[in-house]
Protein backbone atom coordinates (compact mmCIF):
# COMPACT_ATOMS: atom_id res chain seq x y z
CA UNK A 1 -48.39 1.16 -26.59
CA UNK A 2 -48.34 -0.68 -29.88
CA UNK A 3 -48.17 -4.22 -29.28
CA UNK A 4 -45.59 -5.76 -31.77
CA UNK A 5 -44.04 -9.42 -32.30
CA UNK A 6 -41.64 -9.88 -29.42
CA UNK A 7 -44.25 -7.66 -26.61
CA UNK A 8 -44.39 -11.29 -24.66
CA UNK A 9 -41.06 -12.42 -25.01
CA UNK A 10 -39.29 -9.54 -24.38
CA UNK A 11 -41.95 -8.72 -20.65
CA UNK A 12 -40.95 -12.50 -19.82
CA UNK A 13 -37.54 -11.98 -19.58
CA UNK A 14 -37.16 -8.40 -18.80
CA UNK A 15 -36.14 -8.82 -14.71
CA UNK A 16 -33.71 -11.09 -15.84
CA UNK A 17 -31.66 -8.58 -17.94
CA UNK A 18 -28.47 -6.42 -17.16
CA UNK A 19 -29.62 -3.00 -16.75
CA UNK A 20 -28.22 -1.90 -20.08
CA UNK A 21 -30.19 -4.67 -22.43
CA UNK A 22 -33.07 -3.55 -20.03
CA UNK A 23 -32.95 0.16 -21.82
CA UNK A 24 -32.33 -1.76 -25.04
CA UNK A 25 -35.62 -3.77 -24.45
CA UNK A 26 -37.72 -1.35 -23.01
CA UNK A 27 -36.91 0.97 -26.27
CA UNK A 28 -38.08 -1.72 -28.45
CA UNK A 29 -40.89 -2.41 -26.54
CA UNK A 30 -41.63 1.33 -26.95
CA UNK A 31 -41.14 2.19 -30.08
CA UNK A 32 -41.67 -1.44 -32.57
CA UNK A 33 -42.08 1.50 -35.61
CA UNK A 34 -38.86 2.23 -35.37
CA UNK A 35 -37.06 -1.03 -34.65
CA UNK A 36 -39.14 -2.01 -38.03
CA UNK A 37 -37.92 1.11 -40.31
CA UNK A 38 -34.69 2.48 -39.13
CA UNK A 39 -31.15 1.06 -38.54
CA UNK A 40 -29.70 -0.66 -35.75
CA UNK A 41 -27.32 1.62 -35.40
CA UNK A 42 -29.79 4.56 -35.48
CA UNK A 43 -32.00 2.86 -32.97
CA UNK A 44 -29.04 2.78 -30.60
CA UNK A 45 -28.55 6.72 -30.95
CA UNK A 46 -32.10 7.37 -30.05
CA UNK A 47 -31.84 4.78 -27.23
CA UNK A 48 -28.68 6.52 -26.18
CA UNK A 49 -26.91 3.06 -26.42
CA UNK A 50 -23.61 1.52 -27.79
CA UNK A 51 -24.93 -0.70 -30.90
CA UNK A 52 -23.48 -3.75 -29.61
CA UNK A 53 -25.42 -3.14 -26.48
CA UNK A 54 -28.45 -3.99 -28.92
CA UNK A 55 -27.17 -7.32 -30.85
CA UNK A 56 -27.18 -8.51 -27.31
CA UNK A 57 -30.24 -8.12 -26.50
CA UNK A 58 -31.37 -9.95 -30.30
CA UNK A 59 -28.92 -12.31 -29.21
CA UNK A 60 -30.57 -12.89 -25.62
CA UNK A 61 -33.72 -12.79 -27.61
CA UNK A 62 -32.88 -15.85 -29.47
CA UNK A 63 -31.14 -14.64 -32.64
CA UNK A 64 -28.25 -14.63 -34.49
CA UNK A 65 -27.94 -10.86 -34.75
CA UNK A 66 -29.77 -7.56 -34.78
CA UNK A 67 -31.14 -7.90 -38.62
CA UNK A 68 -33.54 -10.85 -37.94
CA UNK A 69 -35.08 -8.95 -35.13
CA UNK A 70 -35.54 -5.65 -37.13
CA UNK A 71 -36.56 -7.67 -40.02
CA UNK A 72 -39.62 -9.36 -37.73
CA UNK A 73 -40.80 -6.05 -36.65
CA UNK A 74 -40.36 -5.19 -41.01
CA UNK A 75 -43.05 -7.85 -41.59
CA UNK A 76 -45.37 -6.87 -38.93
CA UNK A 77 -45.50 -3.42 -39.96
CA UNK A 78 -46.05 -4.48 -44.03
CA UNK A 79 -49.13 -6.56 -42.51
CA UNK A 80 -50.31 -4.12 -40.74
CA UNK A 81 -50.01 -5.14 -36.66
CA UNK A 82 -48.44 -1.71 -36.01
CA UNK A 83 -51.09 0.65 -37.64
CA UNK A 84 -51.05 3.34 -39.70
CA UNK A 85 -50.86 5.57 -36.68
CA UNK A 86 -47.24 3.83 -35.67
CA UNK A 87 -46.00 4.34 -38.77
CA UNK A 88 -46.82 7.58 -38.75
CA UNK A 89 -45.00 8.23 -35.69
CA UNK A 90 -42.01 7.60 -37.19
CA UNK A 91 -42.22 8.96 -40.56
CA UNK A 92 -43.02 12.47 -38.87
CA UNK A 93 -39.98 12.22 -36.90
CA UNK A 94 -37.88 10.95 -39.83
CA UNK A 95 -39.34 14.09 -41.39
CA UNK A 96 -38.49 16.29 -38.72
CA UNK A 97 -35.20 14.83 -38.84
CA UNK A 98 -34.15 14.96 -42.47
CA UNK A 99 -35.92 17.81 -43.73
CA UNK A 100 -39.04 17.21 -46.52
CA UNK A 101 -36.17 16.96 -49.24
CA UNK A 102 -34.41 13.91 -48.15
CA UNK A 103 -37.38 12.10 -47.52
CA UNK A 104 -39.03 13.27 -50.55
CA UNK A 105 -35.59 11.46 -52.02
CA UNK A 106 -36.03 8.29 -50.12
CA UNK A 107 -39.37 7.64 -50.98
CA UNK A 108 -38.35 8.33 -55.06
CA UNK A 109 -35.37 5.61 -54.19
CA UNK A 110 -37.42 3.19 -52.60
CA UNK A 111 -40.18 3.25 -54.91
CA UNK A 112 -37.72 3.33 -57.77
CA UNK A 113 -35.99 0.13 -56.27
CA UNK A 114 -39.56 -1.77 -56.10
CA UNK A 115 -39.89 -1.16 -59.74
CA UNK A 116 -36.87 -2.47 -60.29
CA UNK A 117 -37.15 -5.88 -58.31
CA UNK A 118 -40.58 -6.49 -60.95
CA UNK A 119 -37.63 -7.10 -63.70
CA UNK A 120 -36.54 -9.83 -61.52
CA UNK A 121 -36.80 -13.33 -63.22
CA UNK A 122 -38.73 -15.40 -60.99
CA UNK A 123 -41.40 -11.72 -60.47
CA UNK A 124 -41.32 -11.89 -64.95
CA UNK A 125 -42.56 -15.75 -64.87
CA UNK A 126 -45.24 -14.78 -62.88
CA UNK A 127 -46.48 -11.48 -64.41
CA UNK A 128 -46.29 -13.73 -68.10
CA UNK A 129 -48.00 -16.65 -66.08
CA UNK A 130 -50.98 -14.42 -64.71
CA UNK A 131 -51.16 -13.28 -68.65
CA UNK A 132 -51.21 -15.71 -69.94
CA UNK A 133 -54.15 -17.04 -67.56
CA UNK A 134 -56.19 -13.60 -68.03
CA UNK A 135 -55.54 -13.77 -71.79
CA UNK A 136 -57.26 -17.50 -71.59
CA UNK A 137 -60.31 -16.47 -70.03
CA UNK A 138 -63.41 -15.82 -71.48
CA UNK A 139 -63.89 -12.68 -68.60
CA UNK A 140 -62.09 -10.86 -66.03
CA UNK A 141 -63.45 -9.63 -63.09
CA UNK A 142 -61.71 -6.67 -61.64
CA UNK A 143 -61.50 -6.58 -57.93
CA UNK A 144 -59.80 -3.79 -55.79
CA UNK A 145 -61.30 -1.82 -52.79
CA UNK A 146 -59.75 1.24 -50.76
CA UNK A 147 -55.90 2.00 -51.61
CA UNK A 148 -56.11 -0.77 -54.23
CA UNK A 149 -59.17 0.61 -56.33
CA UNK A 150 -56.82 3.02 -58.49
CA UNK A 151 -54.91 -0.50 -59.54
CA UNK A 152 -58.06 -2.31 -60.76
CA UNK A 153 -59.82 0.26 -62.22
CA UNK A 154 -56.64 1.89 -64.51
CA UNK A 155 -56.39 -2.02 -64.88
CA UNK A 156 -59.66 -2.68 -66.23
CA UNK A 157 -60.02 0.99 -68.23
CA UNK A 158 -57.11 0.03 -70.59
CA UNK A 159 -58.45 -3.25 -70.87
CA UNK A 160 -62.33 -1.54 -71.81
CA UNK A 161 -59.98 -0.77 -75.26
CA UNK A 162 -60.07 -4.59 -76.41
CA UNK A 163 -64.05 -4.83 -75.92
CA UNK A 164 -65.85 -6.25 -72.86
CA UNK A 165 -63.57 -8.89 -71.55
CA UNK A 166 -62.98 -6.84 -68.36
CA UNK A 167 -66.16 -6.47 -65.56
CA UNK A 168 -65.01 -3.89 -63.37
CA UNK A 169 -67.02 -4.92 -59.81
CA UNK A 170 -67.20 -1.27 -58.73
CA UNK A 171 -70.32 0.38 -58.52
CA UNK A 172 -73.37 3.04 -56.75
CA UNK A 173 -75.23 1.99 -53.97
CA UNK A 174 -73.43 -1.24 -52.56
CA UNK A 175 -74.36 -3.24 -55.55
CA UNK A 176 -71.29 -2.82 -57.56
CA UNK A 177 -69.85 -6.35 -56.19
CA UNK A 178 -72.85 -8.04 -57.27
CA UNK A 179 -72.02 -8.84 -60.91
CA UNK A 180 -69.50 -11.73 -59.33
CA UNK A 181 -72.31 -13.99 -59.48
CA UNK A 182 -72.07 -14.14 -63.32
CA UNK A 183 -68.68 -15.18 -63.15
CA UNK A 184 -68.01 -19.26 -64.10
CA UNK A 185 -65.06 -21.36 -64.65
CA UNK A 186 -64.46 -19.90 -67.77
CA UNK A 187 -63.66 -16.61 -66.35
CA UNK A 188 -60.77 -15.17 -63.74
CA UNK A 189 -61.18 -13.04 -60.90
CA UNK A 190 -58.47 -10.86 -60.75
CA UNK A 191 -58.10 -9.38 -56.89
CA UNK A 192 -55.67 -7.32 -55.32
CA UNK A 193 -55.41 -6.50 -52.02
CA UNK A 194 -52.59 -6.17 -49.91
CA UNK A 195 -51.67 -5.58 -45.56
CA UNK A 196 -53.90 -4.18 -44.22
CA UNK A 197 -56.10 -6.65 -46.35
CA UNK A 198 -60.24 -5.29 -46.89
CA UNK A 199 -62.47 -7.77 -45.81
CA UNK A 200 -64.72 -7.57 -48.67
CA UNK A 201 -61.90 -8.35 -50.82
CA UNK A 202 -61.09 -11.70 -49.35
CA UNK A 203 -64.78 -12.57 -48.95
CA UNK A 204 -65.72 -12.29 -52.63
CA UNK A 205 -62.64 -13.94 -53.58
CA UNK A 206 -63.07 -16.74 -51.00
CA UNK A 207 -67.26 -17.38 -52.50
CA UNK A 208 -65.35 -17.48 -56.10
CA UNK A 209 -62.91 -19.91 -55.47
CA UNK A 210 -65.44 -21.98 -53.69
CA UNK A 211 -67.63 -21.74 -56.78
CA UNK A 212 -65.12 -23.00 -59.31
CA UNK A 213 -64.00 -19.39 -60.41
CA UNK A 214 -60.10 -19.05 -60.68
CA UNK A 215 -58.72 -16.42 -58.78
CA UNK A 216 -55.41 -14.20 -59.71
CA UNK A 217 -53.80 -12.33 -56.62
CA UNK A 218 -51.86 -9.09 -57.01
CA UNK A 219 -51.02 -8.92 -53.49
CA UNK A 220 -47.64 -8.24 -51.73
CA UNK A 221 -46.99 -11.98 -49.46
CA UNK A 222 -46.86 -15.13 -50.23
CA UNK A 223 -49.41 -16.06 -47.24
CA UNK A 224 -51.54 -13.09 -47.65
CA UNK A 225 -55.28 -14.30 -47.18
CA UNK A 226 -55.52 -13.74 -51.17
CA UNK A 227 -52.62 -16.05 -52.05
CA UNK A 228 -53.80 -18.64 -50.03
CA UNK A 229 -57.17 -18.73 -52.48
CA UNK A 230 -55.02 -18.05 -55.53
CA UNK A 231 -54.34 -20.15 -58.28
CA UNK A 232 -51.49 -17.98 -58.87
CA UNK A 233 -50.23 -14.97 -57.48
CA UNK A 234 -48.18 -11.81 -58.75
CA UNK A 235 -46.22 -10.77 -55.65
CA UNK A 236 -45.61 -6.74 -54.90
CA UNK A 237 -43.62 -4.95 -52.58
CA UNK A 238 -45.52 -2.24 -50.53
CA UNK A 239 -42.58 -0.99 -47.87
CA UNK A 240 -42.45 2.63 -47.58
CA UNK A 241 -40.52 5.35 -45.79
CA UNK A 242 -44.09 6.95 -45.76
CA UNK A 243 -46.98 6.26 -42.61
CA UNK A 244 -49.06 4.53 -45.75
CA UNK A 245 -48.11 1.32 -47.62
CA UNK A 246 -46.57 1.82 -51.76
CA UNK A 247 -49.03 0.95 -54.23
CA UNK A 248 -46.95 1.88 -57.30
CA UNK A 249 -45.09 -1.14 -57.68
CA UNK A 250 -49.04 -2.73 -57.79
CA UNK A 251 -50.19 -0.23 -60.21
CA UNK A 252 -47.25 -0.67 -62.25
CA UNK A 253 -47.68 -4.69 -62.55
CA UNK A 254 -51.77 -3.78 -63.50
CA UNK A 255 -50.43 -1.57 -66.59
CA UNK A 256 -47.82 -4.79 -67.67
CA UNK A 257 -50.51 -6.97 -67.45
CA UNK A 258 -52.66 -4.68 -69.72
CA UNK A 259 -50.40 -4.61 -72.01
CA UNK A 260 -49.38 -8.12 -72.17
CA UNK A 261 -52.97 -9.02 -72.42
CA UNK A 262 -53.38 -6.55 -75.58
CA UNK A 263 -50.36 -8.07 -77.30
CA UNK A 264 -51.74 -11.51 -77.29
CA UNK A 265 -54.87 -10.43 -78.63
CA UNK A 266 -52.71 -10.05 -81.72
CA UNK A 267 -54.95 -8.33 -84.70
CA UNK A 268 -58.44 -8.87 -82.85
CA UNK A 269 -56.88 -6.73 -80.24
CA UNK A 270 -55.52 -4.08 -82.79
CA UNK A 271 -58.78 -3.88 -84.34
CA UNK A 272 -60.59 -3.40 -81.45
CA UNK A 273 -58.31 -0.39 -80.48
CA UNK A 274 -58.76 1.08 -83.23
CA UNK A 275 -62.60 1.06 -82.62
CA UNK A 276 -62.30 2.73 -79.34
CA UNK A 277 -60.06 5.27 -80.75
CA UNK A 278 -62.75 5.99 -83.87
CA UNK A 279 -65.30 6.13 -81.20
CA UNK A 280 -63.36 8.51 -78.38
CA UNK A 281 -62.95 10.79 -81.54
CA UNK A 282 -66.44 11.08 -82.45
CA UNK A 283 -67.51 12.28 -79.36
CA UNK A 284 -64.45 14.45 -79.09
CA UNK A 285 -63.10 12.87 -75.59
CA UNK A 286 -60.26 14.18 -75.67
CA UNK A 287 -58.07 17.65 -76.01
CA UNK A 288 -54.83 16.67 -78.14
CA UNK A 289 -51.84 19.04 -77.62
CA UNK A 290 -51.23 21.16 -80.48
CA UNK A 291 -48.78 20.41 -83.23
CA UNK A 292 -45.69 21.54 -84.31
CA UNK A 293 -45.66 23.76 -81.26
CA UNK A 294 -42.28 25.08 -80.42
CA UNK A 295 -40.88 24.52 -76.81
CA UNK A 296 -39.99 27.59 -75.00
């Protein structure tokens, strides 16, 4: 059994329930994916219960309704206390249920909606505020290990176009971190991590804020271990109707920040483009598509 957020609350008062809120609490204690990603009403059906039958039990539980409950198990699941196995649970049965279409279609609308919510004033102050920041400083070190490598490395490849202000701490043979030593006050780490959060992530950002380096978050809570050594953080949303957390909203806020950087730069940056682009043409990087071709 997956232990989730009300496991103790709900075994202390369990022999004290009406036999129906007993069903209602034994399917929560059995299946916390669920209670986190699917609707009350939904849960009910699968409990073979009235819905009302499961406000109750939130109710008995110490809440004001069912939402507060569901939305507990929510943030569990985004940090990771009910595994990537739990959530898979559910999204194959989801699956099963729907057909691959629909959820193909849920996943497009909730990733779509995450976008969207970076557009959001108070998300726009911070994305020009962590600019702004990783314009000012003299380096950036990159930062991003497992599902958030992609972020951090697209991050600090568009950035390899303005010169070498971006040290990507990736690398061969376990060394790859090791270049954080070099880093000063002068110069930003730039980490991202979110639930479940790598160790080695919080670690190097933990030594860098202890030695005077500022430290930008691209994370996805507000007291995620990164925000807490932050000097400022750009907050993502990772929910997903899949078994594995969204990282496009993240990899989205890593190309705005790119290109807010570059815009700042004003004509140093411009120049320095244009370098890059001389020198990917000389060596022929790149296969352009064909002009003038008609589409079919």
């Amino acid at each position: 059994m997956i232990r989730a957020p009300l496991t103790d609350a709900i075994v202390e008062v369990f022999d004290t329930l009406p036999s129906q809120l007993q069903d209602a609490a034994r399917y929560l204690l059995d299946n916390p994916e669920d209670v986190a990603l699917l609707s009350m009403r939904e849960q009910a059906r699968r409990a073979g219960l009235q819905p009302w039958t499961m406000v109750r039990l939130a109710k008995r539980l110490g809440f004001d309704g069912y939402e507060p409950l569901r939305s507990l198990y929510a943030n569990a699941m985004r940090q990771g206390e009910l595994g990537f196995a739990g959530k898979a649970g559910t999204q194959l049965a989801r699956q099963k249920e729907v057909g691959d279409r629909a959820l193909a279609a849920e996943m497009v609308r909730s990733l779509s909606e995450q976008v969207a919510q970076l557009g959001e004033p108070e998300r726009l102050d911070a994305l020009i505020a962590a600019a702004e920041r990783l314009h000012a400083a003299r380096r950036i070190f990159c930062l991003g290990l497992r599902s958030s490598h992609p972020v951090v490395a697209h991050f600090a490849y568009v950035m390899s176009f303005l010169g070498e202000k971006a040290v990507m701490l990736d690398g061969a043979s376990g060394t790859g971190t090791d270049a954080i030593r070099l880093a000063a006050a002068e110069d930003v780490l730039f980490a991202v991590s979110v639930a479940p959060y790598t160790r080695l992530t919080v670690d190097l950002a933990r030594r860098a804020a202890a030695n005077g380096v500022p430290v930008i978050a691209l994370t996805d809570s507000a007291v995620s271990p990164l925000a807490g050594l932050a000097g400022l953080s750009v907050l993502v949303p990772t929910e997903s109707p899949s078994f594995f957390h969204a990282m496009s909203p993240a990899f989205v806020v890593g190309e705005i920040l790119a290109a807010l950087i570059a815009g700042k730069g004003g004509e140093k940056a411009l120049a320095a483009i244009r370098r890059t682009e001389d020198q990917l043409s000389q060596f022929d990087i790149h296969i352009l598509p064909p002009r003038g071709r008609r589409k079919a």
